[in-house]
Protein backbone atom coordinates (compact mmCIF):
# COMPACT_ATOMS: atom_id res chain seq x y z
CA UNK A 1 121.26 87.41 101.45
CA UNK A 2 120.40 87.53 105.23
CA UNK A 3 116.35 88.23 105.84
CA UNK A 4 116.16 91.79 107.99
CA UNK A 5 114.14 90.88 111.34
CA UNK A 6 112.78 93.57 113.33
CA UNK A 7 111.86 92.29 116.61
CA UNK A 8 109.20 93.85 118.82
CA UNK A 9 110.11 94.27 122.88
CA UNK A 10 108.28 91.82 123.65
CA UNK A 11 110.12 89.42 122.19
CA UNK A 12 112.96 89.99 123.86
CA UNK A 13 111.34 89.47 127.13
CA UNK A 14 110.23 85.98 126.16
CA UNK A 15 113.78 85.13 125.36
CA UNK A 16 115.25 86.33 128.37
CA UNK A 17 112.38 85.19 130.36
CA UNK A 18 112.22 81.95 128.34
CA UNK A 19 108.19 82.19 128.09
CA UNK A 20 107.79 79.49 125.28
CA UNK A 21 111.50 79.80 124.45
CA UNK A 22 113.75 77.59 124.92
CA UNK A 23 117.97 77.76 125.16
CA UNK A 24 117.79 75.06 122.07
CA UNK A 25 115.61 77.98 120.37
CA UNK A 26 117.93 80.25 121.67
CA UNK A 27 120.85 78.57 119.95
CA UNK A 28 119.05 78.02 116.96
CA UNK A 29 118.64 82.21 116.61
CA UNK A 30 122.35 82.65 117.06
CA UNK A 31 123.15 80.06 114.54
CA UNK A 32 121.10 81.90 112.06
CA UNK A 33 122.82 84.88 112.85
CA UNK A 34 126.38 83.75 112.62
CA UNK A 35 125.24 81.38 109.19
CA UNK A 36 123.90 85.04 107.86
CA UNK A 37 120.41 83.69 107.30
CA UNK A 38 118.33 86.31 109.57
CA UNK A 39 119.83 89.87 110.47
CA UNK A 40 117.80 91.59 113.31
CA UNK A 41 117.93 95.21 113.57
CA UNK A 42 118.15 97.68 115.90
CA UNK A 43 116.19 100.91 117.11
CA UNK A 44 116.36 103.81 119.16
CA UNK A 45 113.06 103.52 120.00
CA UNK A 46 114.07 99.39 121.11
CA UNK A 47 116.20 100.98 123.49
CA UNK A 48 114.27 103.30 124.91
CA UNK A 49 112.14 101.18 125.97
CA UNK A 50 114.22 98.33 127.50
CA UNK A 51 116.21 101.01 129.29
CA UNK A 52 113.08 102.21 131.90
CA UNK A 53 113.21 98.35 132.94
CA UNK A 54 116.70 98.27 134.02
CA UNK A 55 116.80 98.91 137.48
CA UNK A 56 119.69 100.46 139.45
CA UNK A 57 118.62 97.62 142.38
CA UNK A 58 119.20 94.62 139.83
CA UNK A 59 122.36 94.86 138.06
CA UNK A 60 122.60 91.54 136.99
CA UNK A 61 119.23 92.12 134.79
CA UNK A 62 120.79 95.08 133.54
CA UNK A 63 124.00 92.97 132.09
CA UNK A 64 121.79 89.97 130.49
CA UNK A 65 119.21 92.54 128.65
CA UNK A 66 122.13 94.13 127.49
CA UNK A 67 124.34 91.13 125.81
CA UNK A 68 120.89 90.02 124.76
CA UNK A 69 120.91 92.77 122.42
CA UNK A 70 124.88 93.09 122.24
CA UNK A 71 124.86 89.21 121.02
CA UNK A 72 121.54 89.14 118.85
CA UNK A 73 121.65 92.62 116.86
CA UNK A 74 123.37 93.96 114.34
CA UNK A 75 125.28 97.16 115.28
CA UNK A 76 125.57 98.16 112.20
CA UNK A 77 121.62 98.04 111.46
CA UNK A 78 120.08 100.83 113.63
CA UNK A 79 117.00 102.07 112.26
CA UNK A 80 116.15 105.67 112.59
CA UNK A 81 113.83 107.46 114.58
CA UNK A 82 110.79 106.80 112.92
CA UNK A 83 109.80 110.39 111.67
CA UNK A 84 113.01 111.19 110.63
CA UNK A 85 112.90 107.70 108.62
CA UNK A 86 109.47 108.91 107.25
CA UNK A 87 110.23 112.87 106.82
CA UNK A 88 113.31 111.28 105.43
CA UNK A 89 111.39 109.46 102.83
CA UNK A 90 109.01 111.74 101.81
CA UNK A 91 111.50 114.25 101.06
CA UNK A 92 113.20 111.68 98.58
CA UNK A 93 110.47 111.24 96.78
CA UNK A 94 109.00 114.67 96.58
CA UNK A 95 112.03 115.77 95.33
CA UNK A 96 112.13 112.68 92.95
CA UNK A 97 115.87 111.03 94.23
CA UNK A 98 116.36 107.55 95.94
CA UNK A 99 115.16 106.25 99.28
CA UNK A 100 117.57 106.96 101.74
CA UNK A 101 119.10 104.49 103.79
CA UNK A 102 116.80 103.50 106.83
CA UNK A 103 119.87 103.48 109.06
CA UNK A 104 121.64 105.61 110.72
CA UNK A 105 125.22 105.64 112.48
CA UNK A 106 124.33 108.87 114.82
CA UNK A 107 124.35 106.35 117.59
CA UNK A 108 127.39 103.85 117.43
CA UNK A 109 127.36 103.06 120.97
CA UNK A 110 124.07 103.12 121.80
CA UNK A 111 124.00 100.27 124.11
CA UNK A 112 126.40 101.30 126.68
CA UNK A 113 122.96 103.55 127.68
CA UNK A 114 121.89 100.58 128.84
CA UNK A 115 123.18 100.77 132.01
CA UNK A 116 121.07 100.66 135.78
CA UNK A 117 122.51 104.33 136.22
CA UNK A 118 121.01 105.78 133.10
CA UNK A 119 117.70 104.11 134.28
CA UNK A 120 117.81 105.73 137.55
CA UNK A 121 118.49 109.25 136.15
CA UNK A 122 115.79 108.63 133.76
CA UNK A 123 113.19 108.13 137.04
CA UNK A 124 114.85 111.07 138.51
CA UNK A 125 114.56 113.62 135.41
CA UNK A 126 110.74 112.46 134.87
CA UNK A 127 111.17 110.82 131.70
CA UNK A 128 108.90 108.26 132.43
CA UNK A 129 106.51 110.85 133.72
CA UNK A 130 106.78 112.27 130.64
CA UNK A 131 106.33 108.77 128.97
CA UNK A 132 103.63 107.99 130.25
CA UNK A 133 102.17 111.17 129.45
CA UNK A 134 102.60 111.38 125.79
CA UNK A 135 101.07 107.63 125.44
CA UNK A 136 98.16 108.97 127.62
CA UNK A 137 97.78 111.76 124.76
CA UNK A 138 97.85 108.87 121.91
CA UNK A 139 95.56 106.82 123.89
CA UNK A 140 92.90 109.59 123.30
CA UNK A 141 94.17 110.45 120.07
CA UNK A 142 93.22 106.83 118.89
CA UNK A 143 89.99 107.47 119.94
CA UNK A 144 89.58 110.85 118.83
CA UNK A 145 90.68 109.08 115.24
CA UNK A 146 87.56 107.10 115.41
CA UNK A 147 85.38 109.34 115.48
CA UNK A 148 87.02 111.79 112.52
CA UNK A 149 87.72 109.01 110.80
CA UNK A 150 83.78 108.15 109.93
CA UNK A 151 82.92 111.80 109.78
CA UNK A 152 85.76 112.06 106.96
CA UNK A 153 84.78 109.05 105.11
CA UNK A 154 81.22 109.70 105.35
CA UNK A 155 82.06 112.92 103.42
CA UNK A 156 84.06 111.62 101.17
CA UNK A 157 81.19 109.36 99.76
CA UNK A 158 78.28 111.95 100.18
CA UNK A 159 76.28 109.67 102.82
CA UNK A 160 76.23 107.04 105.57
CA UNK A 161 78.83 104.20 105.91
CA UNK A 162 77.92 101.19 106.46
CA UNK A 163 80.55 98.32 107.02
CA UNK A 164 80.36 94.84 106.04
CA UNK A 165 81.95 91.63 106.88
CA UNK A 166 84.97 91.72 105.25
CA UNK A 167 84.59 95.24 104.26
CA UNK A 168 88.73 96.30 104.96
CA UNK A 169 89.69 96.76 101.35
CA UNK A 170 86.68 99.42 100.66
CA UNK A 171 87.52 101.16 104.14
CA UNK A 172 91.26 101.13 102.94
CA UNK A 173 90.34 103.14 99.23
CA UNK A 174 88.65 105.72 101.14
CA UNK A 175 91.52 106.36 104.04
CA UNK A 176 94.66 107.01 102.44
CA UNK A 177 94.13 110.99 101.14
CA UNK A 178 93.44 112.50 104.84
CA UNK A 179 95.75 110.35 106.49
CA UNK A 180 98.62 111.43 104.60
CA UNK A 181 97.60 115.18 104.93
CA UNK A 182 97.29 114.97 108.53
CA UNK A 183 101.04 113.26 108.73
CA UNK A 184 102.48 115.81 106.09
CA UNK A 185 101.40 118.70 109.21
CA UNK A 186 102.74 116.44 111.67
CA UNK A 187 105.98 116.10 109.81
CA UNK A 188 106.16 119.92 109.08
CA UNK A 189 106.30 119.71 105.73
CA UNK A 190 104.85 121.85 102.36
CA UNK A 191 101.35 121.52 102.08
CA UNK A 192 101.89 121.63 98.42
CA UNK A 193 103.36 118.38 98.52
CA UNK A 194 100.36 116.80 99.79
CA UNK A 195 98.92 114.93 96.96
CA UNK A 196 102.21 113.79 95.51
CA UNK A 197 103.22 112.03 98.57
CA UNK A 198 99.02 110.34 98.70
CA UNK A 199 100.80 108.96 95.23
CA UNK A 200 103.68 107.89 97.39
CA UNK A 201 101.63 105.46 99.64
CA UNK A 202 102.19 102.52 97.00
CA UNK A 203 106.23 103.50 96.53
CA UNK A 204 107.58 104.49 100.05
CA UNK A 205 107.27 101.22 101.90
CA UNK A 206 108.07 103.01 105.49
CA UNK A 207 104.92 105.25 104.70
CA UNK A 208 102.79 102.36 103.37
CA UNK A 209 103.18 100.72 106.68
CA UNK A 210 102.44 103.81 108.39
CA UNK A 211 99.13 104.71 106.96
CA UNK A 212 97.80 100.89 106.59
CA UNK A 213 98.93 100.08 109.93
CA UNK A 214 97.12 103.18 111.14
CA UNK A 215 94.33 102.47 108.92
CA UNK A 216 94.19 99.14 110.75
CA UNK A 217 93.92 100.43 114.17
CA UNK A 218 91.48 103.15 113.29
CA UNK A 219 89.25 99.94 111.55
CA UNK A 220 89.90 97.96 114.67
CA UNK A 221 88.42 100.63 116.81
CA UNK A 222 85.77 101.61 114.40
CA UNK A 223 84.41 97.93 113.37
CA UNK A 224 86.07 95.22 115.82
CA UNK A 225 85.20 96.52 119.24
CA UNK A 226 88.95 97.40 120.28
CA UNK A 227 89.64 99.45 122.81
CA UNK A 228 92.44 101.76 122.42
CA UNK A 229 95.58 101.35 124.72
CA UNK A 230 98.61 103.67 125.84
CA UNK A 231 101.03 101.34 123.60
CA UNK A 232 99.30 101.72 120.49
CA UNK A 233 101.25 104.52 119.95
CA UNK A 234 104.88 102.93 120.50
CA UNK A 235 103.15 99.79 118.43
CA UNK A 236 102.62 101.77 115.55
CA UNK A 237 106.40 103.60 115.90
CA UNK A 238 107.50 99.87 115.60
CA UNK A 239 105.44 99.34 112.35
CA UNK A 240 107.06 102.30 110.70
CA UNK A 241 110.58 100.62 111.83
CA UNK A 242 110.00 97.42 110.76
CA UNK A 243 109.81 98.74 107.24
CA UNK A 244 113.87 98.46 106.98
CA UNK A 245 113.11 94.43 107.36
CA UNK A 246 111.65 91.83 105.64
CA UNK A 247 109.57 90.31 109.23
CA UNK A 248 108.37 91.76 111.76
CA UNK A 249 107.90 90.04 114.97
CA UNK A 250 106.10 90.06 118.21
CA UNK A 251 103.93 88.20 120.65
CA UNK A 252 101.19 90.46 121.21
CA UNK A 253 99.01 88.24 118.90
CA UNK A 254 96.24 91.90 118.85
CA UNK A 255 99.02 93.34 117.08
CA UNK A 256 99.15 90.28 114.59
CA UNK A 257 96.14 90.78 114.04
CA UNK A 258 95.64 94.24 112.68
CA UNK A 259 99.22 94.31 111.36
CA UNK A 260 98.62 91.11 108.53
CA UNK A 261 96.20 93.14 107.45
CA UNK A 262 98.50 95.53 105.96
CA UNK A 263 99.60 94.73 102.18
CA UNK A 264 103.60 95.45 102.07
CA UNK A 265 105.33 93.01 99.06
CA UNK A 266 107.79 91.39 100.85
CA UNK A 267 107.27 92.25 104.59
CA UNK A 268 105.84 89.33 107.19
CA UNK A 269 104.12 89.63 110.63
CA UNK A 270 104.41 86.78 112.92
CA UNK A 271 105.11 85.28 116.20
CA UNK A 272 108.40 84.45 117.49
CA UNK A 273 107.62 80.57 117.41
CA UNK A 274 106.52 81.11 113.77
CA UNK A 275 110.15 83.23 113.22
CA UNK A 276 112.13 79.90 114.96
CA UNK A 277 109.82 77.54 112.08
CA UNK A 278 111.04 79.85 109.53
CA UNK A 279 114.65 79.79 109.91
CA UNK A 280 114.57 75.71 110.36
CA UNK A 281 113.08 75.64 106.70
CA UNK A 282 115.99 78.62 105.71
């Protein structure tokens, strides 16, 4: 059975910009693909992003992004938005049936968005504006995080935390319960279903990745020094979509980082390089 691969934007620049990418790694990825070793998925959210960089000047761009994805996805593998995957989810196990399917065919020809005239209505209806906006509002939602975060904990235990060295699993016990409140409001849904879906963290892989990945960046901020930045909020969208694969991948080695600190059976973070090493042991 092929592994599901869930590549980050990112990595599709490095391909087409061959950073540290070869067309002999290039061929190796399609063999894969045709030999049904690796299947990479889609996303709305993938396309979203790609689609700001296609500009109406540079057509030619425009066409190689696009077979890029035309040549290395699979169209029938396009992952949901991510809180419909994870309202999606919860609902299925509140209600006690099977995880849905994470994918969707609302969108069958997504990719003929792609196109340098979409881009330039895009500019011209302020959807970048608007973009830039709403990772503005993350940006200070990250750090806003930081500082509930303690003030919840520190209730939770009835005094002053102190972290450790090494201290990630206790920080992880203690996060879970508020995180999942605070996403069951976001999501709209019955506040009576709260504490069956803090059971859920362990069962529902696509919320597992949210709150640990979450978790993650709220410990990076708290404990690590980082500073939070307008695409943490996309990064952690991506987490919640890579939960319909098996590996995750992308070269922003900060998102590595706090991402292989999340426990998921079965689900990998790591560079492309590290993706190309995999499939040449496959």
């Amino acid at each position: 059975m092929a592994l599901n691969v869930y590549l980050d934007t990112n990595v599709f620049d490095h391909i087409l910009k061959k950073i540290d990418f070869t067309d002999a790694d290039l061929e190796l990825l399609k063999n894969a693909i045709s030999d049904g070793k690796i299947s990479i998925l889609r996303s709305v959210t993938l396309v979203e992003e790609i689609l700001p960089a296609i500009n109406a000047s540079d057509p030619e761009l425009a066409n190689r992004k696009k077979q890029l994805l035309m040549e290395l996805t699979d169209p029938s593998k396009l992952v949901k938005n991510h809180t419909e995957l994870l309202r999606d989810d919860i609902n299925a196990f509140v209600n006690g049936t099977a995880l849905p399917s994470p994918f969707t065919d609302e969108f069958p020809n997504i990719l003929d968005e792609l196109t340098p005239q979409a881009s330039e209505v895009m500019v011209q209806k302020e959807v970048l504006r608007q973009t830039k906006e709403q990772k503005e509002l993350a940006k200070q939602g990250f750090k806003d995080a930081k500082k509930e975060s303690l003030v919840t904990i520190e209730e939770l235990i009835g005094g002053k935390y102190k972290t450790k060295p090494g201290d990630w699993k206790r920080f992880v016990e203690l996060g879970p319960p508020w995180l999942v409140h605070t996403l069951i409001e976001k999501l709209g849904l019955p506040d009576e279903c709260k504490e069956t879906v803090v059971d859920g963290v362990s069962k529902i892989r696509s919320l597992r990745l949210y709150i640990m990945s979450s978790l993650s960046y709220v410990y990076a901020l708290q404990f690590e020094g980082y500073e939070p930045h307008t695409g943490d909020s996309r990064d952690l969208q991506h987490a919640v979509l890579a939960s319909a694969a098996d590996i995750y991948v992308t070269q922003d080695a900060k998102v590595r980082t706090i991402m292989k600190r999340v426990d998921v059976p079965g689900f990998e973070v790591m560079a492309l390089q590290d993706l190309l090493q995999k499939i040449a042991s496959l």
